[in-house]
Protein backbone atom coordinates (compact mmCIF):
# COMPACT_ATOMS: atom_id res chain seq x y z
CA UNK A 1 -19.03 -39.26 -48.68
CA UNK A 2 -18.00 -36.80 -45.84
CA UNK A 3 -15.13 -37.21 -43.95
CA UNK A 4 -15.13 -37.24 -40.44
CA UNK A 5 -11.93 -36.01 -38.14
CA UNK A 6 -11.55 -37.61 -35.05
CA UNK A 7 -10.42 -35.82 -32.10
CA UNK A 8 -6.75 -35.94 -31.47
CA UNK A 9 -6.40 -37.41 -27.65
CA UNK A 10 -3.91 -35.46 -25.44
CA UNK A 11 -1.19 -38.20 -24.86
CA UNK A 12 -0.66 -37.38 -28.62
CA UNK A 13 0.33 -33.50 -27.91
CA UNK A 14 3.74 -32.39 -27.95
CA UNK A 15 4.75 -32.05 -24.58
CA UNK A 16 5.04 -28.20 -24.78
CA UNK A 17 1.72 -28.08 -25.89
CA UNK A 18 0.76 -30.23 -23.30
CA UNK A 19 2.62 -27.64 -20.68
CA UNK A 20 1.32 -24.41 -21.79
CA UNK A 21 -2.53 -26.03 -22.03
CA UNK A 22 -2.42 -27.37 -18.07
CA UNK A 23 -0.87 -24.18 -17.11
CA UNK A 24 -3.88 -22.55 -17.03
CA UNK A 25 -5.38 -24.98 -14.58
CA UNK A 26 -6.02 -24.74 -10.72
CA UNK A 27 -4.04 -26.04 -8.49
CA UNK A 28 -6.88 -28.58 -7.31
CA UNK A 29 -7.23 -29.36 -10.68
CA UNK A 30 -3.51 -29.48 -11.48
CA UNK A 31 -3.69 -32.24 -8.53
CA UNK A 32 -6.22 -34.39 -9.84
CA UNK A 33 -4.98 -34.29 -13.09
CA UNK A 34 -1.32 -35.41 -12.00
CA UNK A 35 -2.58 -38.45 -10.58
CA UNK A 36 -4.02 -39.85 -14.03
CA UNK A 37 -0.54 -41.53 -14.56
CA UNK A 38 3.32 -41.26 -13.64
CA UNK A 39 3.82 -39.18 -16.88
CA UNK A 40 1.10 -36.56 -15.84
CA UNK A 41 2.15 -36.88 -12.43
CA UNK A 42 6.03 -35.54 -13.13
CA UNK A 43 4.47 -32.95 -15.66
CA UNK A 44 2.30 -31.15 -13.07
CA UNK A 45 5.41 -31.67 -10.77
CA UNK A 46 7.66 -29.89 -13.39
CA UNK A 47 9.47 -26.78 -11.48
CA UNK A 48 11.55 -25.27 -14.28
CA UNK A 49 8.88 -25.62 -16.78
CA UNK A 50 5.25 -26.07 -15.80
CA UNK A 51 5.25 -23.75 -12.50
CA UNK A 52 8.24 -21.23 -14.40
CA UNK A 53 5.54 -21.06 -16.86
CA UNK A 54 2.59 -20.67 -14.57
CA UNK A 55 4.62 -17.92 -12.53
CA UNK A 56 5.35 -15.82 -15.76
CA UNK A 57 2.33 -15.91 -17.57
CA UNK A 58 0.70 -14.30 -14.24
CA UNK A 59 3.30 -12.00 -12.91
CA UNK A 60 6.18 -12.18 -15.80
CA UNK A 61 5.28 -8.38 -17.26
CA UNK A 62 4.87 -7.06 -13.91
CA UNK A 63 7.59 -7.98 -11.98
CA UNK A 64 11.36 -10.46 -12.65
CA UNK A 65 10.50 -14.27 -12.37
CA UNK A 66 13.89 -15.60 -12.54
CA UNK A 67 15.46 -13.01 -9.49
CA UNK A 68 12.84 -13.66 -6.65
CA UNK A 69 14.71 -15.54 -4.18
CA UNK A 70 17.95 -15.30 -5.50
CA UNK A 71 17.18 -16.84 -8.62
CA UNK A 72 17.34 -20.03 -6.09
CA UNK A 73 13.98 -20.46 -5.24
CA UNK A 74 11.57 -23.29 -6.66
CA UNK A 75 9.11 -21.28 -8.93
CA UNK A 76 6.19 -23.89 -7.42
CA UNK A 77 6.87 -22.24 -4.23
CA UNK A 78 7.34 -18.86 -5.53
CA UNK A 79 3.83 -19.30 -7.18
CA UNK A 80 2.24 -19.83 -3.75
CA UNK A 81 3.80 -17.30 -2.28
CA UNK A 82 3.25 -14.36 -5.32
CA UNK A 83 -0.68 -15.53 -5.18
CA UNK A 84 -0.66 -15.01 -1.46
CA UNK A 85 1.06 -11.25 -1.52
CA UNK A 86 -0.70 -10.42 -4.97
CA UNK A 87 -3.53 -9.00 -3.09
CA UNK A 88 -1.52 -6.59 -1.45
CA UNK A 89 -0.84 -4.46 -4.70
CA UNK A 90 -3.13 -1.45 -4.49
CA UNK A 91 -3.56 1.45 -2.35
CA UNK A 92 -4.20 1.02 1.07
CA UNK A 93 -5.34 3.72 4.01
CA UNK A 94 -3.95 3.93 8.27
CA UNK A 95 -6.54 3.05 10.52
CA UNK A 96 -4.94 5.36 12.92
CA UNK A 97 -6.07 9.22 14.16
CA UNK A 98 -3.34 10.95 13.61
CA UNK A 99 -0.66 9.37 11.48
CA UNK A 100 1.76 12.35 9.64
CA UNK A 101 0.93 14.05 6.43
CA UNK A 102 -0.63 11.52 4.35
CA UNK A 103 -3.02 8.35 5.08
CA UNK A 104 -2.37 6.30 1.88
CA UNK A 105 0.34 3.60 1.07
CA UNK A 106 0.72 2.45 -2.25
CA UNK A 107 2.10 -1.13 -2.63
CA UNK A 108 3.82 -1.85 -5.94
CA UNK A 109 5.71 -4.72 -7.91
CA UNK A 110 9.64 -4.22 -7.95
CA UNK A 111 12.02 -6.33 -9.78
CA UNK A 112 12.61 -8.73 -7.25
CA UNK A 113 10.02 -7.79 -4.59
CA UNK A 114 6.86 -5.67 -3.55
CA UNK A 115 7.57 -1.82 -2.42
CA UNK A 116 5.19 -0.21 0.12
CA UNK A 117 5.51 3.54 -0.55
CA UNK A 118 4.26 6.16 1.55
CA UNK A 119 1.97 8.87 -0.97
CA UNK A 120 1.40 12.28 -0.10
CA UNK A 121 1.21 15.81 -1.63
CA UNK A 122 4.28 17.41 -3.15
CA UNK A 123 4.78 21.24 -1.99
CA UNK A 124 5.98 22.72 -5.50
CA UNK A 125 2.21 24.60 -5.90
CA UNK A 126 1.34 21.69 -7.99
CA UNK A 127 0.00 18.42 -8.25
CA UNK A 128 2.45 16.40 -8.06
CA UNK A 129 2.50 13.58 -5.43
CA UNK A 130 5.25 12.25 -3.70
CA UNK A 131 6.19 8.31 -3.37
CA UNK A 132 8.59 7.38 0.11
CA UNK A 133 9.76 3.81 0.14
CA UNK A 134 9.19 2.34 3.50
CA UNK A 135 8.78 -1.23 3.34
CA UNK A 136 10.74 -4.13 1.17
CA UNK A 137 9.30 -7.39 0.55
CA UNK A 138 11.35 -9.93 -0.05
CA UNK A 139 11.59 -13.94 -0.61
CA UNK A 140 15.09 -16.02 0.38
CA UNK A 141 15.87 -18.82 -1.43
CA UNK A 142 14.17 -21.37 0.68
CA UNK A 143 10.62 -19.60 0.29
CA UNK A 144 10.62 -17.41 3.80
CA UNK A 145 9.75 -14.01 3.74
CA UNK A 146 12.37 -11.42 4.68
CA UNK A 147 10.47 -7.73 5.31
CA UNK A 148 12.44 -4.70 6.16
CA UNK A 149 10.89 -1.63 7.46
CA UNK A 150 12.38 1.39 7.20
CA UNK A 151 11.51 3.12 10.92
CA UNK A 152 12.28 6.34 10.28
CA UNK A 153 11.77 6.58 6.91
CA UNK A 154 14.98 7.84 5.93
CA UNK A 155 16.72 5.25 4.37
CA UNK A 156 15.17 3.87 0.82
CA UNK A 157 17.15 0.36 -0.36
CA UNK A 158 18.40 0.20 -3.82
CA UNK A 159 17.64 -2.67 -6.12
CA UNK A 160 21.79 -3.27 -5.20
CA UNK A 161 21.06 -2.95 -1.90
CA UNK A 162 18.24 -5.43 -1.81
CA UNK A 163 20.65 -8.20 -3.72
CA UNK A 164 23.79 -7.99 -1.94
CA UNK A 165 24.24 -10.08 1.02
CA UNK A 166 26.86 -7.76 2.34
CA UNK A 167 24.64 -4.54 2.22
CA UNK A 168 25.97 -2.01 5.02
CA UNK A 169 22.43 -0.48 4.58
CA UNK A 170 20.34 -3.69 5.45
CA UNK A 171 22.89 -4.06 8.29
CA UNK A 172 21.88 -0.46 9.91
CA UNK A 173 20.14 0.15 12.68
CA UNK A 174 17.29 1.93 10.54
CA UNK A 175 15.93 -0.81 9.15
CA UNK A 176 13.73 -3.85 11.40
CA UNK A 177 12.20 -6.88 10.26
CA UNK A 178 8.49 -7.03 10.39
CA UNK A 179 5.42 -9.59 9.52
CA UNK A 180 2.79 -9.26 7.55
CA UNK A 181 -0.80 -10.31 8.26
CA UNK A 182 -3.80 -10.57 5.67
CA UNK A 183 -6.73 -10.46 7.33
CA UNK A 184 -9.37 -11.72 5.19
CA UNK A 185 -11.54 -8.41 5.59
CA UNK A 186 -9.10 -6.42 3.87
CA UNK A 187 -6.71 -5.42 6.67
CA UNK A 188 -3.09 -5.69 6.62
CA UNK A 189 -1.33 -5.35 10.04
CA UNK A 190 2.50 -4.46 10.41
CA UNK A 191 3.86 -5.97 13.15
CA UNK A 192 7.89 -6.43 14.63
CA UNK A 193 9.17 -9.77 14.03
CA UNK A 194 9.43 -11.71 17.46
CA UNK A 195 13.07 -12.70 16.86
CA UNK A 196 14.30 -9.57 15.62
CA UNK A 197 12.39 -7.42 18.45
CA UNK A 198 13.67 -9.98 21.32
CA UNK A 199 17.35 -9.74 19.63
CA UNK A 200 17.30 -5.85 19.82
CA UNK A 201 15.77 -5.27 22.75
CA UNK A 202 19.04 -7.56 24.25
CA UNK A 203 21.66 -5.98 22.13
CA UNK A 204 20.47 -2.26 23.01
CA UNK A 205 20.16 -3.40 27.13
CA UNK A 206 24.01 -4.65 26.63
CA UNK A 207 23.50 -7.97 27.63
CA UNK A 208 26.71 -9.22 25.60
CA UNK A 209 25.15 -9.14 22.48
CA UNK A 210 27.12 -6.71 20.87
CA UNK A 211 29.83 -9.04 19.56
CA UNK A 212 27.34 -10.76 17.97
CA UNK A 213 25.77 -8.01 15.91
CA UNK A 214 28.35 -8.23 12.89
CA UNK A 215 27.50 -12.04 12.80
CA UNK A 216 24.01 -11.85 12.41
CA UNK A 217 24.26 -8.81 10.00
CA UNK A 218 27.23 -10.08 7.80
CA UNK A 219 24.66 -13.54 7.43
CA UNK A 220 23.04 -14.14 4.13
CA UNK A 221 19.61 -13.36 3.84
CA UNK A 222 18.47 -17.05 4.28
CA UNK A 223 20.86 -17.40 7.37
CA UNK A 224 19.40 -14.09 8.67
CA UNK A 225 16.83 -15.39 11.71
CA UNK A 226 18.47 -19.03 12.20
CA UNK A 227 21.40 -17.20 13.24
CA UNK A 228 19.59 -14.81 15.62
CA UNK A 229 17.50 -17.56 17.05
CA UNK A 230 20.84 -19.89 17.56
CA UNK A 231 22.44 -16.82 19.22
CA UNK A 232 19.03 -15.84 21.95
CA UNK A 233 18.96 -19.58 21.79
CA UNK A 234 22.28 -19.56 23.50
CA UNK A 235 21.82 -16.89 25.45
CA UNK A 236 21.17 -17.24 29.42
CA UNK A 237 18.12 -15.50 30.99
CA UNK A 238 19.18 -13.35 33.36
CA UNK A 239 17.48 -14.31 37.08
CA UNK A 240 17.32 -11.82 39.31
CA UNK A 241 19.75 -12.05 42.20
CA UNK A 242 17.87 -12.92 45.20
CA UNK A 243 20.68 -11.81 47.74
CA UNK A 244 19.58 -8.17 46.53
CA UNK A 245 17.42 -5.84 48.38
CA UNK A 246 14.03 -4.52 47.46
CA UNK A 247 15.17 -1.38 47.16
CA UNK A 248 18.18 -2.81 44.57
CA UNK A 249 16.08 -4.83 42.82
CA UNK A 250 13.72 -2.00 42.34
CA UNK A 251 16.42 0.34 40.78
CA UNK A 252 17.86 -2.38 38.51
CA UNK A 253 14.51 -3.05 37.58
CA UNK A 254 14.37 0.87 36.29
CA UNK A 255 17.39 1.01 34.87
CA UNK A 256 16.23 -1.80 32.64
CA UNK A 257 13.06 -0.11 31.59
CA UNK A 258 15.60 3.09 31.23
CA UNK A 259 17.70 0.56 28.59
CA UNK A 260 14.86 -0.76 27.05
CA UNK A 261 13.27 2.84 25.79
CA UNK A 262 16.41 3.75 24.83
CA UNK A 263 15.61 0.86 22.17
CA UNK A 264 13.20 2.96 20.04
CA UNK A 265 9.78 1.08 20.21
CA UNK A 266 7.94 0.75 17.34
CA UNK A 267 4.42 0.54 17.23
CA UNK A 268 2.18 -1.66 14.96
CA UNK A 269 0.47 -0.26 11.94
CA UNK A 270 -3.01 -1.30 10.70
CA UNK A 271 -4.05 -0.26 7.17
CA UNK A 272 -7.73 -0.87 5.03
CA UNK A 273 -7.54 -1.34 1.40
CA UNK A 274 -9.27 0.97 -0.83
CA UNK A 275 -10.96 -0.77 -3.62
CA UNK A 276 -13.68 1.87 -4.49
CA UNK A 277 -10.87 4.54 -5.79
CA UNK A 278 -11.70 5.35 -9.16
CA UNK A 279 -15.40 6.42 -10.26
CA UNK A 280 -18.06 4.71 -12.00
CA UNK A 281 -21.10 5.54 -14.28
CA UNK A 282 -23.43 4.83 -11.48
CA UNK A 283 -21.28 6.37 -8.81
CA UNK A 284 -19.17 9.44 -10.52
CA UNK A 285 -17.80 11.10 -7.52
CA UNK A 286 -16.46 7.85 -6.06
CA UNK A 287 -12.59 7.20 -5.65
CA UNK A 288 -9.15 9.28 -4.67
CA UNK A 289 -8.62 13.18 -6.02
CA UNK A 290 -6.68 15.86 -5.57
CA UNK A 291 -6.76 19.72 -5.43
CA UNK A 292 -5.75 22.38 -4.08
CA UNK A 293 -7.51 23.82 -1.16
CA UNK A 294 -8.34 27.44 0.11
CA UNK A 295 -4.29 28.01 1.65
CA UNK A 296 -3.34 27.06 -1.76
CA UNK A 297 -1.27 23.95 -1.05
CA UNK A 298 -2.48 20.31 -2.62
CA UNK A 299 -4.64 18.33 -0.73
CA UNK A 300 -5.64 14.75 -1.62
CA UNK A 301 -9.15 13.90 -1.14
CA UNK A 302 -11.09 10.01 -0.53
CA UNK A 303 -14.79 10.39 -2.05
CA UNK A 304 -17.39 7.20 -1.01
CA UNK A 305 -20.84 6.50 -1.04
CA UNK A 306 -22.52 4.81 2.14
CA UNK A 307 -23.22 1.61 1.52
CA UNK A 308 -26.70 1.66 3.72
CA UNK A 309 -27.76 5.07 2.76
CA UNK A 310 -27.42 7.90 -0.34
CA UNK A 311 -25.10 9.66 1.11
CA UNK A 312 -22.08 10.22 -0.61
CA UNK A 313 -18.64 11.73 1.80
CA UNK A 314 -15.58 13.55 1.21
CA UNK A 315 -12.61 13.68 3.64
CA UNK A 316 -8.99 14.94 3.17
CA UNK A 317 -6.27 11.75 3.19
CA UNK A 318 -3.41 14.15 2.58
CA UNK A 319 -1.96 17.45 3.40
CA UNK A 320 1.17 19.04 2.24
CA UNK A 321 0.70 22.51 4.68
CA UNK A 322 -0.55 20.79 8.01
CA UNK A 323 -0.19 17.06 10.11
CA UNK A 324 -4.05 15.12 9.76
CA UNK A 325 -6.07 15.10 12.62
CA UNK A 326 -8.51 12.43 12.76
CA UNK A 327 -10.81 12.42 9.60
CA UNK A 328 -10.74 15.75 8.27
CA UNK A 329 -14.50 15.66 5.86
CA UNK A 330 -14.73 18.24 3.46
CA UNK A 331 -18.34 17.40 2.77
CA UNK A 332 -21.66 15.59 2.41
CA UNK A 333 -23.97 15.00 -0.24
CA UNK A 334 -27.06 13.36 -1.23
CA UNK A 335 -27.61 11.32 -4.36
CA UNK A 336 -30.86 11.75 -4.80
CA UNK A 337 -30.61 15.69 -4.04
CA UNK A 338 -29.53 16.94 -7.07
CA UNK A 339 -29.97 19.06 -10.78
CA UNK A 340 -28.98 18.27 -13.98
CA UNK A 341 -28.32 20.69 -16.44
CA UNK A 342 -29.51 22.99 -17.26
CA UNK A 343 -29.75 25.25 -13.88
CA UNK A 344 -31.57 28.09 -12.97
CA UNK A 345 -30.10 31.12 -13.18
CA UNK A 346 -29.44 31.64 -9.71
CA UNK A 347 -27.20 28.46 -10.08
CA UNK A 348 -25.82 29.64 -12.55
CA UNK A 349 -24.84 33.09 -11.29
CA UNK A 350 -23.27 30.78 -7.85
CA UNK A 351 -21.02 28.97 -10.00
CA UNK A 352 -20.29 31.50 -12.37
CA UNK A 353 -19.22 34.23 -10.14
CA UNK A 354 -17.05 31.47 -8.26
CA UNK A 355 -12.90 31.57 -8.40
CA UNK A 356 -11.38 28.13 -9.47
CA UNK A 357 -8.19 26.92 -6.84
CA UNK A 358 -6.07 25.66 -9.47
CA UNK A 359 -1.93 26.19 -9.26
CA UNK A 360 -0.70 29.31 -9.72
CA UNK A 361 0.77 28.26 -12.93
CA UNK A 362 -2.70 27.11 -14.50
CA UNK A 363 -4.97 29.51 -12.95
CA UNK A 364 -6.11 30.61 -16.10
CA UNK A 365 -9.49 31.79 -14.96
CA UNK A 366 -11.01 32.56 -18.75
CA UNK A 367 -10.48 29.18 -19.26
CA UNK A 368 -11.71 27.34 -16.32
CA UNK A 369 -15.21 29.54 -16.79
CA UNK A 370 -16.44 27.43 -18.93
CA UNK A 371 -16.12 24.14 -17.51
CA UNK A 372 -19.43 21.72 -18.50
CA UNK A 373 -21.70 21.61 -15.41
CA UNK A 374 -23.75 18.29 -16.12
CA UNK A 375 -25.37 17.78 -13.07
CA UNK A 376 -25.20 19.58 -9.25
CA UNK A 377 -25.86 17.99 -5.83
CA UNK A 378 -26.36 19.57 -2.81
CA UNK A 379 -24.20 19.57 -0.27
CA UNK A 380 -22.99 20.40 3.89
CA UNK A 381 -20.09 20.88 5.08
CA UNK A 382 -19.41 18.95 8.84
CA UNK A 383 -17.83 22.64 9.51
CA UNK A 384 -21.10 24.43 9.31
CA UNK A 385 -23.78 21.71 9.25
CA UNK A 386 -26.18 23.94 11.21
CA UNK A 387 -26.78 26.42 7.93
CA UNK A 388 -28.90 23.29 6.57
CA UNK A 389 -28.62 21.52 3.74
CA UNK A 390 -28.27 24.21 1.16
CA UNK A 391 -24.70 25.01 2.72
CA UNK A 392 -22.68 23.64 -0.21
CA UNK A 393 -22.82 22.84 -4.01
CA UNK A 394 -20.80 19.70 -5.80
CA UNK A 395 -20.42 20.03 -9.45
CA UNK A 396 -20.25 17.50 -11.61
CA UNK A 397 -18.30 18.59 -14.65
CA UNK A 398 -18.57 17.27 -18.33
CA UNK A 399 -14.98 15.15 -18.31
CA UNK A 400 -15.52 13.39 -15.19
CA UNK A 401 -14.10 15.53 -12.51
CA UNK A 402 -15.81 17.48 -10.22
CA UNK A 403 -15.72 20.74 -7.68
CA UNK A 404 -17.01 21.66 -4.72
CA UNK A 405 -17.77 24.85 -2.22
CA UNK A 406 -19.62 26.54 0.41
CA UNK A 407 -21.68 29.47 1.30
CA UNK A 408 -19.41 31.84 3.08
CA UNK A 409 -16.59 31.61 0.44
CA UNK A 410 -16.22 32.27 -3.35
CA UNK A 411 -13.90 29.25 -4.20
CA UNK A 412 -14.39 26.09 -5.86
CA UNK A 413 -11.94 23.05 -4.86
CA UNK A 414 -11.94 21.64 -8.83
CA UNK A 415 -10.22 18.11 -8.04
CA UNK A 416 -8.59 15.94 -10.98
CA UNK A 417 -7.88 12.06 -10.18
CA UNK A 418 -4.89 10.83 -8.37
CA UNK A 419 -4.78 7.20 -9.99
CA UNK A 420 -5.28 5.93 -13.60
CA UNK A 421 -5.13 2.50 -14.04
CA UNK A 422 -4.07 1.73 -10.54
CA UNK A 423 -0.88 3.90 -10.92
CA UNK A 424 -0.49 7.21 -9.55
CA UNK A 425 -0.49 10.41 -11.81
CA UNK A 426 2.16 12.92 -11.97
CA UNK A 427 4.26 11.08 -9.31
CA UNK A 428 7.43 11.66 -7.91
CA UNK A 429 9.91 10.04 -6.21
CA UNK A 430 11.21 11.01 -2.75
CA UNK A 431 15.26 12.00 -2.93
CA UNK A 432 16.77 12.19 0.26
């Protein structure tokens, strides 16, 4: 006669068994669940265990669980807020025409908060990249979000400097407090924070404020904006005196404006997310390289394919020898223009008689000869688009990377990638 095992009902778990298995649930699910019974119900409502739990299983190798917020925060709140900000971790590009040497901002997980770091090419000859901390991220212990921007980008915070309240560098004049705002199309906008931007603008027009600065400033991080809204709270508007002439009214009127540039405005910033930066099998040019271009210095390079058509584009992101101006495309191919290996000997002789930009220190020509060509597309370059479409040549080499050049020249840009795994590749960071 068999014997038959019956199921063993939940109620009968251990309670840490019970923990880890409605851990993995949803948080609509975690809801419905909790209202079962008054056991379930203080379970799902467990801070120190259930949402601990929940927080490290997601986050707990990237990042330190038990210092967000001070170590004060409650880890149910700390999960809402980590799942909102999560999808900020990436690489990101400026919206803007001209914005400096480099277009890409790489957010990463710190210890107690998320970094935004500025990425451009390194000037050693090489291919290294460079990372500049400009933004913090931060939670205080009530679950508000406390953002410092570094302005000038010339000030990077320490882990120390980031966890002590009395921090003379979170107290200088460098650093401003900003939102952030997820769009749900994959922009992120950088924008002053309305209290901190009102309470500046006052302090720098020398309203009376500046008594007040070491107040604010010497206030913990959760006492930060109550105690610069109490002290604008307090503050009387200033009505103009009506007993003054148009002509006095007028020049107080510019010697406010006068005050108020003396502040340092700060514009907004507006960044897309990249998600298409490494390649595929299906699309093999796709993502973010590097290499270094015709004056020798490193240049970092966004490949994409066009969504509507075959057309696949190339643009520069990042200079180290010049400031961007607007999008600077390299070239454009066609998908289905194209020849796989082998090539006629005409192709061959154009690629073979070609000079590799690679460093100076690995310019070993003999060996870059002999790279595996395993397919060629045709290309133009925006430069010269009037020679037709025969104007350039993209090879597709053997191990993934590629190279590209033009009739007119006897170079070929050979690129390598600039992430693996979402992290960048021989990266550096920025010592000031």
């Amino acid at each position: 006669m068999e014997s038959s095992i019956l199921p063993l009902p939940f109620s009968d778990f251990p309670e840490d068994v019970q923990l880890c298995i409605i851990s993995f649930l949803r948080r609509s699910e975690l809801e419905a669940f909790a209202a079962t019974s008054k056991k379930y119900f203080h379970l799902c409502n467990n801070d120190e265990r259930l949402w601990f739990l929940k927080c490290s299983r997601r986050w707990g190798s990237r990042t330190q669980i038990h210092n967000w917020g001070g170590g004060k925060i409650s880890y149910r709140n700390l999960f809402r807020l980590l799942n909102q900000y999560e999808s900020l971790i990436g690489i990101w590009s400026y919206d803007y025409i001209c914005v400096g040497y480099s277009k890409l901002v790489l957010f990463e997980w710190g210890p107690f908060y998320i970094t935004g770091n500025r990425v451009f090419p390194s000037q050693n000859r090489g291919y290294n990249v460079i990372k500049k901390p400009f933004l913090w991220i931060t939670l205080t212990s009530d679950g508000q979000t406390l953002n410092y921007l570094d302005r000038n980008e010339t000030l990077p915070l320490t882990d120390k400097d980031l966890f002590r309240e009395d921090s003379e560098k979170l107290r200088g004049g460098e650093l401003i407090l900003v939102d952030i705002d997820l769009s749900e199309d994959r922009c992120l906008w950088l924008r002053e924070n309305r209290l901190f931007s009102e309470f500046r603008k006052l302090l720098h027009a020398g309203n009376g404020l500046e008594d007040q600065y070491e107040i604010v400033y010497k206030s913990p991080p959760d006492g930060l904006m109550a105690q610069m809204k109490k002290i604008l709270a307090s503050k009387a508007i200033n009505v103009p005196d009506i007993r003054l002439s148009k002509k006095e009214r007028r020049t107080e009127r510019r010697r406010e404006r006068e005050k108020q540039r003396r502040v340092g405005r700060w514009r907004s910033q507006r960044f897309q997310k990249i998600t298409d930066h490494s390649p595929t099998p299906s699309r093999p040019l796709q993502g973010l390289w590097k290499g270094i271009g015709h004056d020798r210095m490193l240049n970092l390079y966004l490949v994409s394919y066009g969504e509507c058509s075959d057309n696949i584009y190339g643009e520069v992101v990042g200079n180290s020898s010049r400031f961007l101006i607007s999008h600077d495309a390299v070239f454009t191919a066609r998908t289905t223009a194209f020849t796989e290996s082998p090539m006629s000997s005409e192709e061959e002789h154009t690629y073979n008689t070609r000079a590799h930009l690679r460093p100076i220190a690995k310019s070993n020509q003999a060996e870059l000869e002999y790279l595996d060509v395993l397919r060629m597309f045709y290309a133009i370059s925006p430069m010269f688009s009037y020679h037709g479409f025969d104007d350039g040549r993209v090879w597709l080499y053997a191990d993934g990377t590629f190279g590209f050049g033009f009739s007119g020249d006897n170079y070929i840009v050979d690129l390598k990638p600039l992430l693996k795994n979402g992290h960048l590749l021989d990266a550096t960071a920025m010592s000031l």
